[in-house]
C-alpha atoms as a PDB file:
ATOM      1  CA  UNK A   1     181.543 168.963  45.174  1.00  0.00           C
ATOM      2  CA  UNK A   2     178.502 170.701  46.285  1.00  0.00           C
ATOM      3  CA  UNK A   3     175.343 168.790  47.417  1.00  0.00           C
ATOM      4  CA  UNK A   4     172.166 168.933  45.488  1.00  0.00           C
ATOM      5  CA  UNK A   5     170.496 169.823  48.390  1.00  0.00           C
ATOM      6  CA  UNK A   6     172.716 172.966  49.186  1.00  0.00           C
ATOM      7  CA  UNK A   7     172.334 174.693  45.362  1.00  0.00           C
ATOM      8  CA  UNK A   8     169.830 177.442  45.277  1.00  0.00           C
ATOM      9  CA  UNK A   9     166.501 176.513  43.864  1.00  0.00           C
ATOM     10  CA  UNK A  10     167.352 172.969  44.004  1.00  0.00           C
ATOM     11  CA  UNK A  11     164.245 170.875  45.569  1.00  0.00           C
ATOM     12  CA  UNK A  12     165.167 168.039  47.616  1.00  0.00           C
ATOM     13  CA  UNK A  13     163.708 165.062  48.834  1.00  0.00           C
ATOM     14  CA  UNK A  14     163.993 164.017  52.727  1.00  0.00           C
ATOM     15  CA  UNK A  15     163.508 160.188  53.550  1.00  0.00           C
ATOM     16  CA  UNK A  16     163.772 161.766  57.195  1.00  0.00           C
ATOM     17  CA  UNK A  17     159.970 160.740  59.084  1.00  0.00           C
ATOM     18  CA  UNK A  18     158.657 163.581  60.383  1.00  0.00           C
ATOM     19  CA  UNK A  19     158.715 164.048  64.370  1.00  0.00           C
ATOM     20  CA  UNK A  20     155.684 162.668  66.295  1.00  0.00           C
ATOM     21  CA  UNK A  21     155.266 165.577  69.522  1.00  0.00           C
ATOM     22  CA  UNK A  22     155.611 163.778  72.830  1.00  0.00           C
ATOM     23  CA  UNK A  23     152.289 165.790  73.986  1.00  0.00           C
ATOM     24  CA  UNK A  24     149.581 163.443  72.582  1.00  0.00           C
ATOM     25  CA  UNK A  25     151.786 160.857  74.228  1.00  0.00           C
ATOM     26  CA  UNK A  26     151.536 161.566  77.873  1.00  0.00           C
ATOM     27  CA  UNK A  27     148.042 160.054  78.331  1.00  0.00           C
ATOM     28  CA  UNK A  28     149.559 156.411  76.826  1.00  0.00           C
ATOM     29  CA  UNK A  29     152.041 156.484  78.951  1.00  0.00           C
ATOM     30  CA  UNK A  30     150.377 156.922  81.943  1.00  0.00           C
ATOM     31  CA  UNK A  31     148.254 153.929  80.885  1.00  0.00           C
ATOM     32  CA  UNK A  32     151.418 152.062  80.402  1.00  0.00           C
ATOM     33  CA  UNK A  33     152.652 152.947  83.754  1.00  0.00           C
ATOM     34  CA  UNK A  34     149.513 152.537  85.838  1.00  0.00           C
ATOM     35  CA  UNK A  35     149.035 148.929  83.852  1.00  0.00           C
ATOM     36  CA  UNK A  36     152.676 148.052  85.147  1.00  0.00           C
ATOM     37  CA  UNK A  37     153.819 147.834  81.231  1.00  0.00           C
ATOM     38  CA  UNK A  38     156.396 150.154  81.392  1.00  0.00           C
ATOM     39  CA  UNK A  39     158.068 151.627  84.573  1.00  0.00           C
ATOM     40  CA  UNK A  40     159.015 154.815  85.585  1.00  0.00           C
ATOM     41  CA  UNK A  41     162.679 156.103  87.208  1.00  0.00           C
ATOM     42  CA  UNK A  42     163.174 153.638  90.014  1.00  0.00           C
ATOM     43  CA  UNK A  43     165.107 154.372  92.861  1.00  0.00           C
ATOM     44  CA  UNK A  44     169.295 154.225  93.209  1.00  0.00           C
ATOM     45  CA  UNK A  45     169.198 150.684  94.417  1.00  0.00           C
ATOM     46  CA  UNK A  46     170.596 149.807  97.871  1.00  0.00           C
ATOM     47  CA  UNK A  47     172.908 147.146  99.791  1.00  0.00           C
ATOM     48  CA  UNK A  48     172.395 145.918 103.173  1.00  0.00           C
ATOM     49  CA  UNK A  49     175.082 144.434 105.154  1.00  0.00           C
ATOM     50  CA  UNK A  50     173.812 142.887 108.081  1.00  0.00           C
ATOM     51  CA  UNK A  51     175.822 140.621 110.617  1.00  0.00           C
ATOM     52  CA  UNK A  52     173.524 138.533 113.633  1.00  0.00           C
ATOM     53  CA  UNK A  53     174.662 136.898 116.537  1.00  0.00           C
ATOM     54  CA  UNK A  54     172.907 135.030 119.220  1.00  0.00           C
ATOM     55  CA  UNK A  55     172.086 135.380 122.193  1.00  0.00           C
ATOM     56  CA  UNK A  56     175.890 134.074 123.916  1.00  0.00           C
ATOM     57  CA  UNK A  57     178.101 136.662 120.976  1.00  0.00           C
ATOM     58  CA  UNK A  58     178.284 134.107 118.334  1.00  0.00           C
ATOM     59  CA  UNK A  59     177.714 134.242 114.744  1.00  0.00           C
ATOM     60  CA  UNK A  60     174.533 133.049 113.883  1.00  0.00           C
ATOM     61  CA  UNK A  61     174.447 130.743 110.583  1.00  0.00           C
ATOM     62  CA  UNK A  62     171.845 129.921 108.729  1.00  0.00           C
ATOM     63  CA  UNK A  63     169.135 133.557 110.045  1.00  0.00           C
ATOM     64  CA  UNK A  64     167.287 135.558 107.698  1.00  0.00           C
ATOM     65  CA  UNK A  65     167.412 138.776 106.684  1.00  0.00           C
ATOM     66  CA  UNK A  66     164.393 140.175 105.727  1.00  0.00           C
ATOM     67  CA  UNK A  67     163.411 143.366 104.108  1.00  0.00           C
ATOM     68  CA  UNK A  68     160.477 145.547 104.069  1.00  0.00           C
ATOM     69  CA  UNK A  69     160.882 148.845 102.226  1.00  0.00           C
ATOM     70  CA  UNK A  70     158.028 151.782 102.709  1.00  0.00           C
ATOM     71  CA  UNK A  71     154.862 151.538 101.032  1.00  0.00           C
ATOM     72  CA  UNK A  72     155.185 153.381  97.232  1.00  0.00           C
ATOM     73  CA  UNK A  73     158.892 152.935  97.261  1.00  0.00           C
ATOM     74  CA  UNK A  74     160.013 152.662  93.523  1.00  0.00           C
ATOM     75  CA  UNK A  75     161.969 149.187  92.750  1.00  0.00           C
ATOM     76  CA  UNK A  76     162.648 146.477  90.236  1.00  0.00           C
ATOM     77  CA  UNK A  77     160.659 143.527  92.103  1.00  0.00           C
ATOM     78  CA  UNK A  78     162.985 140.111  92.206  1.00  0.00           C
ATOM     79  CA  UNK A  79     160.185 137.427  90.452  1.00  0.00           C
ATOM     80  CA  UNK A  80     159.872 134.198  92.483  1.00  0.00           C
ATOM     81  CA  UNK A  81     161.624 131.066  90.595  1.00  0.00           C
ATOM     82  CA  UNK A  82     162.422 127.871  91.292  1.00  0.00           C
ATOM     83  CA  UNK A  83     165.452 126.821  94.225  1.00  0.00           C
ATOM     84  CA  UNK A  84     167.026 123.463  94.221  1.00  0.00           C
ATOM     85  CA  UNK A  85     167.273 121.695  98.005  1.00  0.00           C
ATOM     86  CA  UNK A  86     169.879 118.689  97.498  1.00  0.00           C
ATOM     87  CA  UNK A  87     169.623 115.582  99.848  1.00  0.00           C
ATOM     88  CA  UNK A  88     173.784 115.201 100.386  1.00  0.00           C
ATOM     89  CA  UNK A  89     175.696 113.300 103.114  1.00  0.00           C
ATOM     90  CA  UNK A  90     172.424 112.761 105.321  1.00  0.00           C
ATOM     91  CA  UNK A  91     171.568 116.485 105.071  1.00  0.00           C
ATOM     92  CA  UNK A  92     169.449 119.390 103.274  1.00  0.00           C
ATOM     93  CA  UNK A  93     171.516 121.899 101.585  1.00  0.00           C
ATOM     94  CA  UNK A  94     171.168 124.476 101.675  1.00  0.00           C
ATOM     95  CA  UNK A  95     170.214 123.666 105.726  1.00  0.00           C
ATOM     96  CA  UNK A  96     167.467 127.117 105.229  1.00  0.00           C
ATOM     97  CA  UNK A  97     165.907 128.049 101.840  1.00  0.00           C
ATOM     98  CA  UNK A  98     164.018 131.429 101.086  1.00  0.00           C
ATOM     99  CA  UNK A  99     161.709 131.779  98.017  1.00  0.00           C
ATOM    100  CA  UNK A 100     159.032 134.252  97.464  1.00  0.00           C
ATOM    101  CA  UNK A 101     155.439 133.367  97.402  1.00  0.00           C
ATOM    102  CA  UNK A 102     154.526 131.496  93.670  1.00  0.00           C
ATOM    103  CA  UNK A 103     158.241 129.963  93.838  1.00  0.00           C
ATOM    104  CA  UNK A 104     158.959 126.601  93.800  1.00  0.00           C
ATOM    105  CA  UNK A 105     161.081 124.384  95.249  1.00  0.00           C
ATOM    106  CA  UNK A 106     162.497 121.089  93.923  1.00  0.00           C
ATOM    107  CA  UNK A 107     164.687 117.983  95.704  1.00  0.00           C
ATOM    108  CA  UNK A 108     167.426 116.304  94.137  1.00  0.00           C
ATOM    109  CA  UNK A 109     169.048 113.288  96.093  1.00  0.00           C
ATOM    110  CA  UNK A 110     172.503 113.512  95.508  1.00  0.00           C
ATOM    111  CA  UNK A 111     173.580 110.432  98.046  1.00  0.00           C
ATOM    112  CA  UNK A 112     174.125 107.003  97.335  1.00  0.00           C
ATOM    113  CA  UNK A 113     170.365 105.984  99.161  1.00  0.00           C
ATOM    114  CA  UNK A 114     166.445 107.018  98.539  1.00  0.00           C
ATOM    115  CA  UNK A 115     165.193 109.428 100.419  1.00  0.00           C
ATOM    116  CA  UNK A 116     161.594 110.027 101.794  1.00  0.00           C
ATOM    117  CA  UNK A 117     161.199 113.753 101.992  1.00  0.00           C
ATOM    118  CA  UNK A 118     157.974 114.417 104.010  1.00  0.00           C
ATOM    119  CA  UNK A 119     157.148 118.057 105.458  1.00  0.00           C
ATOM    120  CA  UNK A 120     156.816 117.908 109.321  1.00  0.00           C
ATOM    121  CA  UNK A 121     155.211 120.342 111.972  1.00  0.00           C
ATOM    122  CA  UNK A 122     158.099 122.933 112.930  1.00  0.00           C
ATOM    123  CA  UNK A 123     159.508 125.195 115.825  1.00  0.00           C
ATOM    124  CA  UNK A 124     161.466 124.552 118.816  1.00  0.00           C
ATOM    125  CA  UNK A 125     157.891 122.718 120.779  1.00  0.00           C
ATOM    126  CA  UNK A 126     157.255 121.412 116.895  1.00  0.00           C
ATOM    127  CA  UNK A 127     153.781 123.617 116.945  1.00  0.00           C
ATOM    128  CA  UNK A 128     153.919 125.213 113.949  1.00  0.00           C
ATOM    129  CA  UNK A 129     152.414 123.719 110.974  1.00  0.00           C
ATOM    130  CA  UNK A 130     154.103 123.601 107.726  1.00  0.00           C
ATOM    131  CA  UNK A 131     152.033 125.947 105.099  1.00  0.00           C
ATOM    132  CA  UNK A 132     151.809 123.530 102.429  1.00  0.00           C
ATOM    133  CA  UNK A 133     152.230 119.000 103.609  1.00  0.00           C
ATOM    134  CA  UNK A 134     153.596 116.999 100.786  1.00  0.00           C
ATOM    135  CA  UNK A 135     156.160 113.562 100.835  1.00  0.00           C
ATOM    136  CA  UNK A 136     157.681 111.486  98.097  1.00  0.00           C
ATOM    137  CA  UNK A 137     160.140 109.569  98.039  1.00  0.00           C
ATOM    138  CA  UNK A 138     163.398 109.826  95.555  1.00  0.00           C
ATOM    139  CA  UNK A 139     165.713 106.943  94.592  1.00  0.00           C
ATOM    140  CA  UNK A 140     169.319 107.037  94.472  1.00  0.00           C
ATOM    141  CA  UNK A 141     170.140 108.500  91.593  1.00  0.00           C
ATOM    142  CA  UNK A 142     174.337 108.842  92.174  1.00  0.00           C
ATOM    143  CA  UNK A 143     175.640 112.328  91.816  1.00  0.00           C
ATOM    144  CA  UNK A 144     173.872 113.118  89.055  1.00  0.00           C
ATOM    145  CA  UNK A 145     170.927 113.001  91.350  1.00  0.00           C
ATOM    146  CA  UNK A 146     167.397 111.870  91.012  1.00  0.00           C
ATOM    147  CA  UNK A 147     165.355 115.152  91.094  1.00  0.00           C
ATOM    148  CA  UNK A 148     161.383 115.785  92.040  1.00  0.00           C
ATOM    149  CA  UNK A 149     158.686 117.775  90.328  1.00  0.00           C
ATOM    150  CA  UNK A 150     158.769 121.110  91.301  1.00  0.00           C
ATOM    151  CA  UNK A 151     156.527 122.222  94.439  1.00  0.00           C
ATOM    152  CA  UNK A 152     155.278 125.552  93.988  1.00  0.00           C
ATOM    153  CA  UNK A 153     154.385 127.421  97.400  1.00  0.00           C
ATOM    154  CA  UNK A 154     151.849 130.790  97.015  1.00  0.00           C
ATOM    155  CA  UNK A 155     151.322 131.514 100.791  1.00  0.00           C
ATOM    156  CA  UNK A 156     153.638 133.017 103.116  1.00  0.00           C
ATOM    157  CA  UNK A 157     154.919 130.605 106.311  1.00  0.00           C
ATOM    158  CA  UNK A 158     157.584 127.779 107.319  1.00  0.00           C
ATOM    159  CA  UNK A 159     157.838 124.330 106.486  1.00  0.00           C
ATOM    160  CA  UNK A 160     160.245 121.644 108.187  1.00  0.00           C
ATOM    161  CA  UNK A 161     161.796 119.416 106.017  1.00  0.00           C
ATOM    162  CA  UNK A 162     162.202 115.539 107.028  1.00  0.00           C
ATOM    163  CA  UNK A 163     163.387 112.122 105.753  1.00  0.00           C
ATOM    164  CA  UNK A 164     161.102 109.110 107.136  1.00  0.00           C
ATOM    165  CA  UNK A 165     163.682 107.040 106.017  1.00  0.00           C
ATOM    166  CA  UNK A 166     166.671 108.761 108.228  1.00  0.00           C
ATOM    167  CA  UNK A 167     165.293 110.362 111.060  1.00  0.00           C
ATOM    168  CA  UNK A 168     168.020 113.231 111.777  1.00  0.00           C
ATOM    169  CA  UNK A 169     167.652 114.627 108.348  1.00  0.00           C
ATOM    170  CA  UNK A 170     166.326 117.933 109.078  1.00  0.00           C
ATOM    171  CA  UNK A 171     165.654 121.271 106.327  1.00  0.00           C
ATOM    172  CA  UNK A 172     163.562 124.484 106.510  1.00  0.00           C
ATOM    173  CA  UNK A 173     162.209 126.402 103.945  1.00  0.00           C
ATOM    174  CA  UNK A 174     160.526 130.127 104.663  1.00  0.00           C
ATOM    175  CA  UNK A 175     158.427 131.621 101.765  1.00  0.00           C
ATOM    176  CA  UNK A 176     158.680 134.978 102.758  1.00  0.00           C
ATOM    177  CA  UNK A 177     155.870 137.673 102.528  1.00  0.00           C
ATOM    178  CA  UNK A 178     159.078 139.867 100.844  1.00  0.00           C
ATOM    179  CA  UNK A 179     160.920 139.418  97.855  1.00  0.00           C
ATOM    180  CA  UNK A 180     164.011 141.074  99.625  1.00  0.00           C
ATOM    181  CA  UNK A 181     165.541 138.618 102.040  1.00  0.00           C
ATOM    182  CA  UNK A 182     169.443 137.140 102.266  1.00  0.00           C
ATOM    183  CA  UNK A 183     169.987 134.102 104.632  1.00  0.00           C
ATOM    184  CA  UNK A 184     173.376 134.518 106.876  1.00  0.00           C
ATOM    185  CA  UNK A 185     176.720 132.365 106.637  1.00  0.00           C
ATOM    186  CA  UNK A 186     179.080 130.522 108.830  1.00  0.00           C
ATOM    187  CA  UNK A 187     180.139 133.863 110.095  1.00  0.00           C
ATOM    188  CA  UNK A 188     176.690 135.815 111.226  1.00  0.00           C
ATOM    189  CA  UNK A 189     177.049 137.796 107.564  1.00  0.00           C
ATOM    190  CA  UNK A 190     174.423 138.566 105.056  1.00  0.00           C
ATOM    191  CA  UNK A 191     173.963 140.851 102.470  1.00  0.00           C
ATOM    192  CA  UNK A 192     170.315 142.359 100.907  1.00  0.00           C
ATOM    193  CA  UNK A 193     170.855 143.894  97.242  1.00  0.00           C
ATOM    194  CA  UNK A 194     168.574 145.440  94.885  1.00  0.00           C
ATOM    195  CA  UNK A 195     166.900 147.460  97.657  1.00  0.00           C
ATOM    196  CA  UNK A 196     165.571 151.038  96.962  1.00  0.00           C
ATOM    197  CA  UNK A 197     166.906 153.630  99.355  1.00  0.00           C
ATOM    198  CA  UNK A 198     165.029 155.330 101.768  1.00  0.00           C
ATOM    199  CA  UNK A 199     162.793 153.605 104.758  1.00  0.00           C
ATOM    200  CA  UNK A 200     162.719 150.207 105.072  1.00  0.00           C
ATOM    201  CA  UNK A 201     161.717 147.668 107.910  1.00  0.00           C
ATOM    202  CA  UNK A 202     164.037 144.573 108.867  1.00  0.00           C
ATOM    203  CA  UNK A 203     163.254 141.621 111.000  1.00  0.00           C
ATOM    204  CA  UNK A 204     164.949 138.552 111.493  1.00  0.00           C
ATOM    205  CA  UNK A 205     163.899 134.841 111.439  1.00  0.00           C
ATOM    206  CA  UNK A 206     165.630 131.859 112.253  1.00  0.00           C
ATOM    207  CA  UNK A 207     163.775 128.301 112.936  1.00  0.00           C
ATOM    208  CA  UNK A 208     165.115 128.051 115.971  1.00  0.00           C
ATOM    209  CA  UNK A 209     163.023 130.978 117.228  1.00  0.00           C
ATOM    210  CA  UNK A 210     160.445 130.650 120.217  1.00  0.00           C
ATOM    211  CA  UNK A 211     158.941 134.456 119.942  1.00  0.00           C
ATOM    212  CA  UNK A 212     159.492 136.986 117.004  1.00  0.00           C
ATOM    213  CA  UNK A 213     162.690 139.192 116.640  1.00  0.00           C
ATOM    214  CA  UNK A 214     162.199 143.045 116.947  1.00  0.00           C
ATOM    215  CA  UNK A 215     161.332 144.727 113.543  1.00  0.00           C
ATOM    216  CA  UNK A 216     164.334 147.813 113.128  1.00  0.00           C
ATOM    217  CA  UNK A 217     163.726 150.824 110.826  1.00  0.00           C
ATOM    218  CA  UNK A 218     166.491 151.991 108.688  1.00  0.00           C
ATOM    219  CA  UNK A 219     167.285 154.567 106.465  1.00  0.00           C
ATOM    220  CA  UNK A 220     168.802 153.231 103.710  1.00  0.00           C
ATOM    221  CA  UNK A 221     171.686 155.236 100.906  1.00  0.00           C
ATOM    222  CA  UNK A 222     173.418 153.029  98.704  1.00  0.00           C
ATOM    223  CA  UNK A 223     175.226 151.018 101.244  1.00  0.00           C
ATOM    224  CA  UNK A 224     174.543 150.325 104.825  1.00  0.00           C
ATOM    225  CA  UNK A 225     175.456 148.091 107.653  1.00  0.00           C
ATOM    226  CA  UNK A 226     173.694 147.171 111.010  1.00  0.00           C
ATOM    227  CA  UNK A 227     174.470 144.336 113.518  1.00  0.00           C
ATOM    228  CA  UNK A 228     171.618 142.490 114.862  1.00  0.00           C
ATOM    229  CA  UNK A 229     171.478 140.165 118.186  1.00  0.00           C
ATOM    230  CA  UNK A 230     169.162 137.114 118.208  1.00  0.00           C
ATOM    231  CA  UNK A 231     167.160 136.757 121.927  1.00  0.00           C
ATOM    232  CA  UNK A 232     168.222 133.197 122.145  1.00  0.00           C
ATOM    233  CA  UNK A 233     170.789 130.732 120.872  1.00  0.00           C
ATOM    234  CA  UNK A 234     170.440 128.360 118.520  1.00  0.00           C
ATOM    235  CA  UNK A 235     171.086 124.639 117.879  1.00  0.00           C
ATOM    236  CA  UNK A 236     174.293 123.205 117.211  1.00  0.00           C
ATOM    237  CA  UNK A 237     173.402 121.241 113.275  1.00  0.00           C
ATOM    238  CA  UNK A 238     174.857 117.996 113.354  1.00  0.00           C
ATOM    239  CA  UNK A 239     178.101 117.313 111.301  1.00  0.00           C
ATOM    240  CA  UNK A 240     177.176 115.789 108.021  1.00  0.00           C
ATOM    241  CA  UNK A 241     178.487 111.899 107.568  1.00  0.00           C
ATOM    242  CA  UNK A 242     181.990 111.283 106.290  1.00  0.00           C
ATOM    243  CA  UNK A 243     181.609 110.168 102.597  1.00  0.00           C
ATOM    244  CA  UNK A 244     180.840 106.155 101.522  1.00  0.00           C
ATOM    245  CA  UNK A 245     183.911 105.438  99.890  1.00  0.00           C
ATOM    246  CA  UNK A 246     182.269 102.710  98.011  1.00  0.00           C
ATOM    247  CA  UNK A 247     179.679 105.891  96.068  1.00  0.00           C
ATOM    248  CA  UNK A 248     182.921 107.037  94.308  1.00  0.00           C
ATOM    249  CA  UNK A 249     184.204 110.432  93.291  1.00  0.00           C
ATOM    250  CA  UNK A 250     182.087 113.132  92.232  1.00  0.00           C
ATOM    251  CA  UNK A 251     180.201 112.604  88.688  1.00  0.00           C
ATOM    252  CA  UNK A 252     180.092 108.857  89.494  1.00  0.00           C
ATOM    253  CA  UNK A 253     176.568 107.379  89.423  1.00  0.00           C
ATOM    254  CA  UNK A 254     175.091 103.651  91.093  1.00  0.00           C
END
């Protein structure tokens, strides 16, 4: 059967909008852009595979890896959010946390006791003060945990965490001045995604640190690895307590 449209003479009607020319355009979306309401092609992104040891050849646990990439570099910007620091067998875990400036951190006490968490002056000599003081103290709320108001932290810095109620409890948190950072394992390892390629600056922090670590450039494709070696050694952490029989199996509460 032949269309309507196709026979000669035959009008037809188009529902078809007609096509708005991207030229007037250009000047709204370079609003858009400069505004930050729309973004432009970003960069491939990147992973970094770093691996630190100290001082002696060991792994280092618990560094971080922090990343710096040249000024204008296009990238999809992680947004700070909110990290959870549990109180658990006498200890913070994670032992290091890493947030972004306007992040926020909250405590949830996951042992069988309260807890006091208080913020304490850090550093080896304990000379370096904690960028934000605040202390409360959290009941024991069984494995389901009895959890704090958030704390939200805007400047960059270091605070040391502490318990006044059990002295060897002992946490760090680092806000860091860059939202690209990864903190190492049990083995030295750590790995930075969602990094655009090209130049970027890398320095390493760990709170057992007396002076700054050396900044290294890198050039950056989509995957890279470097080794880094600490200028000192760091702390043994103590072992965490053997569990209280009497708290139960996980999912059990007091």
């Amino acid at each position: 059967m032949t269309h309507p449209c196709t026979r000669p003479g035959h009008a037809c009607r188009s529902n078809a909008k007609p096509l708005v020319p991207l030229a007037p355009l250009a000047p709204l979306v370079a609003v858009l852009l400069a505004c930050g309401m729309v973004s432009g092609p970003a960069a491939q992104a990147a992973t970094l595979h770093v691996t630190v040891t100290s001082a002696d050849g060991r792994p280092a646990a618990d560094a971080v890896v922090l990343v710096q990439p040249a000024p204008g570099a296009q990238a999809v910007i992680p947004a700070p959010g909110t990290v959870a620091i549990e109180q658990r067998d006498f200890r913070f875990v994670p032992y290091v946390t890493v947030l972004a400036p306007g992040g926020a951190v909250r405590f949830v006490n996951k042992d069988p006791y309260d807890h006091h968490i208080r913020t304490l002056a850090g550093g080896p000599l304990g000379n370096v003060a904690p960028i934000k003081t605040f202390e409360f103290r959290l009941a024991a709320g069984g494995r389901s945990g009895d959890t704090s108001e958030p704390v939200k932290l805007d400047l960059p810095g270091s605070i040391l965490l502490g318990c006044h109620l059990h002295g060897s409890m002992r946490g760090h948190v680092l806000v860091s001045a860059t939202p690209w950072f990864a903190v190492t394992d049990e083995r030295g390892r750590a790995r930075v995604e969602g990094l655009p390629e090209g130049a970027v600056e890398m320095k390493v922090w760990h709170p057992d640190q007396l002076t700054e670590q050396p900044v290294q450039r890198l050039q950056l494709g989509p995957s890279l690895g470097t080794d880094v070696k600490l200028n000192f050694t760091p702390r043994r952490r103590p072992a965490p307590r053997p569990a209280d029989p009497s708290y139960g199996p996980p999912g059990a509460t007091n």
